[in-house]
Protein backbone atom coordinates (compact mmCIF):
# COMPACT_ATOMS: atom_id res chain seq x y z
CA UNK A 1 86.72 139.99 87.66
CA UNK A 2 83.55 140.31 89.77
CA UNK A 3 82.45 143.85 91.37
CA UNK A 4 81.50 144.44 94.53
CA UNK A 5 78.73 147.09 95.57
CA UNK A 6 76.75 149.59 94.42
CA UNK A 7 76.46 151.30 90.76
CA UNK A 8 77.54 154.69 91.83
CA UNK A 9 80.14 154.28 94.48
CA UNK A 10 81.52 157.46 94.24
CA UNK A 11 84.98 156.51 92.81
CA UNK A 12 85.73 153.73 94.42
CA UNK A 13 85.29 150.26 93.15
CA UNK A 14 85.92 146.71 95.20
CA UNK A 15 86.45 143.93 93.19
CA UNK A 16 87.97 140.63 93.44
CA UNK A 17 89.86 138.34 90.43
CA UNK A 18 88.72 134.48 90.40
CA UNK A 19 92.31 132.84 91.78
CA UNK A 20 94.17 135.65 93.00
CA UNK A 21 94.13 137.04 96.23
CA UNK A 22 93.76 140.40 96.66
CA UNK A 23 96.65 141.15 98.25
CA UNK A 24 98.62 138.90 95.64
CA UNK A 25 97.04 141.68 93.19
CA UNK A 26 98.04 144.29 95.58
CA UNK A 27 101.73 143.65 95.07
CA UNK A 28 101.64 142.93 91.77
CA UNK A 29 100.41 146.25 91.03
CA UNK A 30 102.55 148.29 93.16
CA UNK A 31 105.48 146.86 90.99
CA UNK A 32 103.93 148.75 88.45
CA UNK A 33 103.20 151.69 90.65
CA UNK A 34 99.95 151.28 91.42
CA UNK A 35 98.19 151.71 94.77
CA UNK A 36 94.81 149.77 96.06
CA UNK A 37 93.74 148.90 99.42
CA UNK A 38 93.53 144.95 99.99
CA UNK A 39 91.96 143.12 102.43
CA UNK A 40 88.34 142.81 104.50
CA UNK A 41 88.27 147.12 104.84
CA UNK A 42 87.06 146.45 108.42
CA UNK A 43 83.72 145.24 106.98
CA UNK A 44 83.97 141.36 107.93
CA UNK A 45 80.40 140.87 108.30
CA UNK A 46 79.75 142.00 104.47
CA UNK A 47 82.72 139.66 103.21
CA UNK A 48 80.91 137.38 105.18
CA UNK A 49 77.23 137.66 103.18
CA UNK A 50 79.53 137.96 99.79
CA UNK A 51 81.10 134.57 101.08
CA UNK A 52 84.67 136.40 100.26
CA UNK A 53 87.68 136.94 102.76
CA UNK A 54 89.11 139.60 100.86
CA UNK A 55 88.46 142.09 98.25
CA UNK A 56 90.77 144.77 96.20
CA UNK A 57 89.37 148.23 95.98
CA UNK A 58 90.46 150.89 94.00
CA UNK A 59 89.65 154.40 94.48
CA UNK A 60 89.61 157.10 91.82
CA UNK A 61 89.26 161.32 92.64
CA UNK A 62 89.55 164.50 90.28
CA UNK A 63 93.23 163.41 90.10
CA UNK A 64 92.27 160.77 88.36
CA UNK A 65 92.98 160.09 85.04
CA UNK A 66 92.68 157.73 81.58
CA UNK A 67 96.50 156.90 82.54
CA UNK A 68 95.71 155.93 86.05
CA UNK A 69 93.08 153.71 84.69
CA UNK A 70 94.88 152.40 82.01
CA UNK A 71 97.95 151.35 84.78
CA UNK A 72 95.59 149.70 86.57
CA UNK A 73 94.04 147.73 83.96
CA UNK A 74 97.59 146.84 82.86
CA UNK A 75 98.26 145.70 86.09
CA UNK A 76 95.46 143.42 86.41
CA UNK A 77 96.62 141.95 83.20
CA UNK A 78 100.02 141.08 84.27
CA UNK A 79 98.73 139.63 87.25
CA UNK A 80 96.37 137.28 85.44
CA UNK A 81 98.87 136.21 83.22
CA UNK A 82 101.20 135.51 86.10
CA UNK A 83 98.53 133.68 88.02
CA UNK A 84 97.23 131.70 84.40
């Protein structure tokens, strides 16, 4: 998994998964009832200096919680083992 941006990003963290597009991910983990954006997030021209064509991003807020996390991170899981 490699991050995108700065330290503190205020809740919301883009990242991308060696092999799997993001919007492959994006699926994936609304199966399992997660939601993340997927995609270039109108911001070509940084893809473009990352040399990436996509990124997922999560976003977390005081709703937030250890289980929301945890889904997600289960969620990525599945989706690596599905991708090997």
């Amino acid at each position: 998994v490699t991050l995108y941006g700065p330290d503190l990003s205020a809740g919301i963290v883009s990242f991308q998964i060696d092999g799997i597009h993001p919007h492959d991910l994006g699926t994936i983990l609304d199966e399992e009832g997660v939601a993340i954006r997927a995609g270039h997030h109108c911001a070509q021209p940084l893809m473009a200096h990352f040399g990436v064509s996509a990124t997922a991003r999560a976003s977390f807020g005081l709703y937030s919680d250890e289980a929301d996390i945890a889904a997600l991170l289960r969620g990525i899981a599945r989706t690596r083992r599905i991708f090997g």
